[in-house]
Protein backbone atom coordinates (compact mmCIF):
# COMPACT_ATOMS: atom_id res chain seq x y z
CA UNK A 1 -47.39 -17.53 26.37
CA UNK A 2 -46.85 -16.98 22.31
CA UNK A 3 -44.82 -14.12 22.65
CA UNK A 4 -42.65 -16.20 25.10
CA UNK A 5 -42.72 -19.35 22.54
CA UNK A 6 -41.35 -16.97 19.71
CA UNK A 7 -38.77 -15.75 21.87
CA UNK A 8 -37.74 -19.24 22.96
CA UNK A 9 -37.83 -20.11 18.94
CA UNK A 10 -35.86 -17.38 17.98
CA UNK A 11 -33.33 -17.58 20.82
CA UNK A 12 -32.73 -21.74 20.07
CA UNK A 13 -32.57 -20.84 15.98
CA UNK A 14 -29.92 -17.95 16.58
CA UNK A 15 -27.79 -20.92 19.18
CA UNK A 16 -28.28 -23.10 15.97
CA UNK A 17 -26.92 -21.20 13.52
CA UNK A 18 -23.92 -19.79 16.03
CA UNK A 19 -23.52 -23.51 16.43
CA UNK A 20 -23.63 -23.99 12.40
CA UNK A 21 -20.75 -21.20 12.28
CA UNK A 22 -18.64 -22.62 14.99
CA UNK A 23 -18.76 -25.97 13.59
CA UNK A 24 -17.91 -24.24 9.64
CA UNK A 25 -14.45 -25.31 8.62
CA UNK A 26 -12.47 -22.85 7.01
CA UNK A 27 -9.94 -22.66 4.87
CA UNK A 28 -5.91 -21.91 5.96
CA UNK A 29 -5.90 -17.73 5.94
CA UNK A 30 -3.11 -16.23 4.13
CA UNK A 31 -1.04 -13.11 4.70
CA UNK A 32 2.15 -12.71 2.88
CA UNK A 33 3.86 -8.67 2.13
CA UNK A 34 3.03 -8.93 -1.92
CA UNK A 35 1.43 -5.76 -2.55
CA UNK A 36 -0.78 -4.73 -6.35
CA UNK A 37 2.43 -6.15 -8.27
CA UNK A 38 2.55 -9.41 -6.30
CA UNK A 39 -0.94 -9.87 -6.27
CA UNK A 40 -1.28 -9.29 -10.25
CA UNK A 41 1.16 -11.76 -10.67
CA UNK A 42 0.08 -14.31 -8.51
CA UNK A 43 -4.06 -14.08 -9.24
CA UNK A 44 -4.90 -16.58 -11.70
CA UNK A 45 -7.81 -14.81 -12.34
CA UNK A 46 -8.50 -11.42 -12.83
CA UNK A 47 -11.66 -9.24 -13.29
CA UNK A 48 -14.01 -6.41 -13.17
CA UNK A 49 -16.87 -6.98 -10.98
CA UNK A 50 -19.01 -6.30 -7.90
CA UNK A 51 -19.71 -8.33 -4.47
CA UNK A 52 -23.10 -8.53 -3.25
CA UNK A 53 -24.83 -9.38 -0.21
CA UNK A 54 -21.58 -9.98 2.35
CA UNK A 55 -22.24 -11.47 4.88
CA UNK A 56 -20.17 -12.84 7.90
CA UNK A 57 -19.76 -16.65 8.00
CA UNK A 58 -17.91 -17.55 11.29
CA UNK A 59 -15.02 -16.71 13.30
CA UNK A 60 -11.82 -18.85 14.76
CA UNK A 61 -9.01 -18.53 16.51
CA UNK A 62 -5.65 -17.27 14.73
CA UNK A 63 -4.18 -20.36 14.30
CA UNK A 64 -0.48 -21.52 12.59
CA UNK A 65 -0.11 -17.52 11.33
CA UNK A 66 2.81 -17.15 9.32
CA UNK A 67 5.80 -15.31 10.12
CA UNK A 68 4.97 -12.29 8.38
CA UNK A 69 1.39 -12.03 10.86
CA UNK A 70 1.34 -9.61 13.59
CA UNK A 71 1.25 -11.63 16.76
CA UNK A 72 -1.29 -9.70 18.01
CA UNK A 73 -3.71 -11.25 15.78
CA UNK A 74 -6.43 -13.05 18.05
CA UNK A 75 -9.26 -13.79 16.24
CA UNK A 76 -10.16 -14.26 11.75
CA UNK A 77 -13.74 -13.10 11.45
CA UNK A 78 -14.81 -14.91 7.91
CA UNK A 79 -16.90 -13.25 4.96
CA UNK A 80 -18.66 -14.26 1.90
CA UNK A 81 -20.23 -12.44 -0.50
CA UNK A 82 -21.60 -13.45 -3.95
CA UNK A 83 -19.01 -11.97 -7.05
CA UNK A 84 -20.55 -11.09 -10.03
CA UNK A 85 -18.06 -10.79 -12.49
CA UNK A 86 -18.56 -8.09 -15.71
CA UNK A 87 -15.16 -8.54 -17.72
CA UNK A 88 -12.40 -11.08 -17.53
CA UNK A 89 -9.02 -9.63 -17.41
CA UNK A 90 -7.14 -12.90 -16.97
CA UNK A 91 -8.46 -16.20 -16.75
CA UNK A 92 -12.13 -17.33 -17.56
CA UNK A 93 -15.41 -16.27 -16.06
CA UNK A 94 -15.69 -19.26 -12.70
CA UNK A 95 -18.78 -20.84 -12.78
CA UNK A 96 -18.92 -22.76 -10.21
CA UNK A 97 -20.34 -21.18 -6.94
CA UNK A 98 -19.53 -17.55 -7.57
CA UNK A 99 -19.17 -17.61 -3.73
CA UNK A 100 -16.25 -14.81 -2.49
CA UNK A 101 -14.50 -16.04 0.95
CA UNK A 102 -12.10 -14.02 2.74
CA UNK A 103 -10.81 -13.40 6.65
CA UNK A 104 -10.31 -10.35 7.75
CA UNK A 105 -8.57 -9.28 11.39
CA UNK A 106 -11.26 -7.28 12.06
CA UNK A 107 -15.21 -8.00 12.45
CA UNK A 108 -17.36 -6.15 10.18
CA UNK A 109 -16.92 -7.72 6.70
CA UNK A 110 -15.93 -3.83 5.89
CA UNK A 111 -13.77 -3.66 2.49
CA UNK A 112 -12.07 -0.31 1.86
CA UNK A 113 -13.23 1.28 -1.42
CA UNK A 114 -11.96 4.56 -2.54
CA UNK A 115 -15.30 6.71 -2.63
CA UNK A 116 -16.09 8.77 -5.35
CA UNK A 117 -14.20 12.08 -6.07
CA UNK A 118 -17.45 13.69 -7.34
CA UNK A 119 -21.14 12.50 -7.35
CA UNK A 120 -22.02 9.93 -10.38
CA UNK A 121 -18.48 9.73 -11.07
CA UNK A 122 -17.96 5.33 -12.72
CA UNK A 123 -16.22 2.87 -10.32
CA UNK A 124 -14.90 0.27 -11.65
CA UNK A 125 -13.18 -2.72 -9.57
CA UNK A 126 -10.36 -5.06 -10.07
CA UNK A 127 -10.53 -8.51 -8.45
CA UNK A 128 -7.43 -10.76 -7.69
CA UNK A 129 -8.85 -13.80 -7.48
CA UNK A 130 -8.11 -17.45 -7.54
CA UNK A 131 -10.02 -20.57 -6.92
CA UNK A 132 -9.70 -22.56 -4.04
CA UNK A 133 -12.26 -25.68 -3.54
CA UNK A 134 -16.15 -24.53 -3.93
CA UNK A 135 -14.77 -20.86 -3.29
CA UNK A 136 -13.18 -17.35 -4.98
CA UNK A 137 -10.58 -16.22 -2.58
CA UNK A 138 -8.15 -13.72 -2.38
CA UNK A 139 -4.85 -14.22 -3.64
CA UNK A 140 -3.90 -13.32 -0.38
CA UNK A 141 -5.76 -12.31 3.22
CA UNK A 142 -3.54 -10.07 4.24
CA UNK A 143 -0.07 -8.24 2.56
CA UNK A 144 -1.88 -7.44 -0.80
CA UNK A 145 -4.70 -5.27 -2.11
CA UNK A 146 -8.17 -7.30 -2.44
CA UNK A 147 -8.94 -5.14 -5.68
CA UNK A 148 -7.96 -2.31 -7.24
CA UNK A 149 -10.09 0.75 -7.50
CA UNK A 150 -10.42 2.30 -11.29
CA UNK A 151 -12.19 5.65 -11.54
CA UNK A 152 -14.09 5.69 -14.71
CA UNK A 153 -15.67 2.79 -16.98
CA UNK A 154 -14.06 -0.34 -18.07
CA UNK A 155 -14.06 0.15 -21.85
CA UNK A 156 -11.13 -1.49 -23.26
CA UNK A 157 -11.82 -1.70 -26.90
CA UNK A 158 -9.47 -3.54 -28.98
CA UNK A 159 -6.95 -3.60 -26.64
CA UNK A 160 -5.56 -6.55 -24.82
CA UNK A 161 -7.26 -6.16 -21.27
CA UNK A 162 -3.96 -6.44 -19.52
CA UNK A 163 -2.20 -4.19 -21.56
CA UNK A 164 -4.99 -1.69 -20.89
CA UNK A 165 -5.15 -1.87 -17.29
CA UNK A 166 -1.67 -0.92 -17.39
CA UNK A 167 -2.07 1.96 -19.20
CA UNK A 168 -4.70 2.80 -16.53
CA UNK A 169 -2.35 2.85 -14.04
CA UNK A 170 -0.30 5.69 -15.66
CA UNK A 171 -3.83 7.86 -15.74
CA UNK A 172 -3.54 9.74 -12.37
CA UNK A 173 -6.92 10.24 -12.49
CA UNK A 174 -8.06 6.55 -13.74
CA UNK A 175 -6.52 5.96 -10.22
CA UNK A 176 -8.09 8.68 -8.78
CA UNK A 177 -5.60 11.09 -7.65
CA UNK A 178 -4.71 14.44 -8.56
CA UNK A 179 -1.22 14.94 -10.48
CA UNK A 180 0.66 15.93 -7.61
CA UNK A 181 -0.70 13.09 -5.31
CA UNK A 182 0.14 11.07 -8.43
CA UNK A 183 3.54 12.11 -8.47
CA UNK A 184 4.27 11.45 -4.84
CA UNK A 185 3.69 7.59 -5.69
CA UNK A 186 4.80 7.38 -8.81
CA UNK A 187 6.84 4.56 -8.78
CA UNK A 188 4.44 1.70 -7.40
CA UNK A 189 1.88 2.36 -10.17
CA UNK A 190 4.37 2.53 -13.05
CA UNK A 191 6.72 -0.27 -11.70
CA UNK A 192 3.72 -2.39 -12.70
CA UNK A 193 2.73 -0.69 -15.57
CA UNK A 194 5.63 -1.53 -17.03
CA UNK A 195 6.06 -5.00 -16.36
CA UNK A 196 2.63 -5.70 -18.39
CA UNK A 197 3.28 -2.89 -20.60
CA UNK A 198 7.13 -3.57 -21.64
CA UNK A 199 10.07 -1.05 -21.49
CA UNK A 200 9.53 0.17 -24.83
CA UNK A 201 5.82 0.98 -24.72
CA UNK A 202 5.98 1.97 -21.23
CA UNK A 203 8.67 4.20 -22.00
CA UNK A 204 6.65 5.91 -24.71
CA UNK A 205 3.60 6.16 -22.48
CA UNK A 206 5.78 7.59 -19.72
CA UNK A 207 7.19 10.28 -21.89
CA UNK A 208 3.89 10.94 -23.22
CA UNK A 209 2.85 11.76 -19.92
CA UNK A 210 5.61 13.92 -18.65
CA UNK A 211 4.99 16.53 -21.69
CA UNK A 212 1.61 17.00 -20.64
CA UNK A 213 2.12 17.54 -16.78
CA UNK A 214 2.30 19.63 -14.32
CA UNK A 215 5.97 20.10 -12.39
CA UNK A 216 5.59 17.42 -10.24
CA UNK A 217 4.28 14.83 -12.18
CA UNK A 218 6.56 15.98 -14.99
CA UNK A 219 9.85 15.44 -12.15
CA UNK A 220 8.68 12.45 -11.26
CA UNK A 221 7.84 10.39 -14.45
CA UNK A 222 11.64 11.77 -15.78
CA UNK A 223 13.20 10.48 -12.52
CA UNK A 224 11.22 7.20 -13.18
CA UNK A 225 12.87 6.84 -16.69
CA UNK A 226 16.28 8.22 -15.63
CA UNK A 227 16.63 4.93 -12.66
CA UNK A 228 15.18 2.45 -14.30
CA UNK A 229 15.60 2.99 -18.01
CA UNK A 230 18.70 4.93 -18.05
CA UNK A 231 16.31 7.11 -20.30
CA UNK A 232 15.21 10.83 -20.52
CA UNK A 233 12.14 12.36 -20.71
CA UNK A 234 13.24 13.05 -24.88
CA UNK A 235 13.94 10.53 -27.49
């Protein structure tokens, strides 16, 4: 008779809180084809950090998707987690819930972080965030990278943050490739490297790079200067 009362409790408490989650309102999900250079420019706040204990909040039916949304989207399964922010790249530190909302297509609450490329080697993550009501959220659901994955430790000195995370991004292996995977993608990472680094210093950086690399990597940062500097890879 108790063992059937505890299952009759914990049946009616899990019906409660399903009810709770149906009942949750949510904000509108977002997807819009922005990518890491629309993202950076859109987040209003930017940081290193870490998201603990995710959880999933709810689910819904795709509703008012915009045009840019696969039509086969069905369902937005909603997560939370609790963001714990270590340094403020743009913006101040939020304060007020420190609660991380997002929707996702799929169920899970899974993010997808690069994994080490050796054991012990620093992870360091890049949030683009903004604030909507008692929430962090994404600057977008879907079309643009949650974070951005850094492999080794945020130490940026004296440098303006910005400014060094761009400089970051022309580190193949601060992005955790090797030069010749580098290479093959060159252009996404250093089209934003230069926008928060400026021509000039991205220029120098660029060249920099090129005298140090291998083939590939060198072909591909001088290409990079020829079409959009009208520059070589010498002064």
């Amino acid at each position: 008779m108790v063992i059937r009362r505890l299952s009759a409790g914990v049946l009616a408490l899990g019906v409660f809180v399903s009810t709770l989650q149906a009942r949750r309102a949510f904000p509108n999900w977002t997807a819009e084809p922005l990518g890491l250079s629309g993202v950076w420019e859109r987040a209003t706040l930017i940081a290193v950090g870490e998201l603990h204990r995710v959880h999933p909040v709810g689910d819904v039916r795709a509703q008012h998707l915009s045009a840019w949304a696969s039509p086969s989207i069905r369902r937005i399964y909603w997560c939370e987690g609790d963001f714990v922010p270590k340094r403020m790249i743009r913006g101040t530190e939020p304060l007020d819930t420190g609660k991380y909302l997002w929707g996702s297509i799929q169920s899970g609450c899974k993010l997808d972080r690069d994994a080490p490329a050796f054991p012990g080697e620093p992870l360091a993550l890049v949030w683009f965030l903004r604030q909507e009501g008692p929430h962090l959220r994404p600057v977008v659901d879907a079309g643009g990278p949650l974070f951005f994955t850094l492999h080794n430790e945020w130490a940026p000195g004296t440098e303006n943050p910005e400014r060094y995370f761009g400089s970051l991004l022309l580190s193949p292996t601060a992005v955790g490739l090797t030069q010749e995977e580098y290479a093959q993608s060159f252009f996404k990472p250093a089209g934003l490297a230069c926008w928060i680094l400026g021509g000039t210093d991205c220029v120098q950086r660029i060249r920099s790079l090129a005298a140090e690399a291998k083939p590939a990597l060198h072909d591909a940062a001088c290409l990079y200067l020829k079409s959009q500097f009208g520059e070589g890879c010498r002064e």
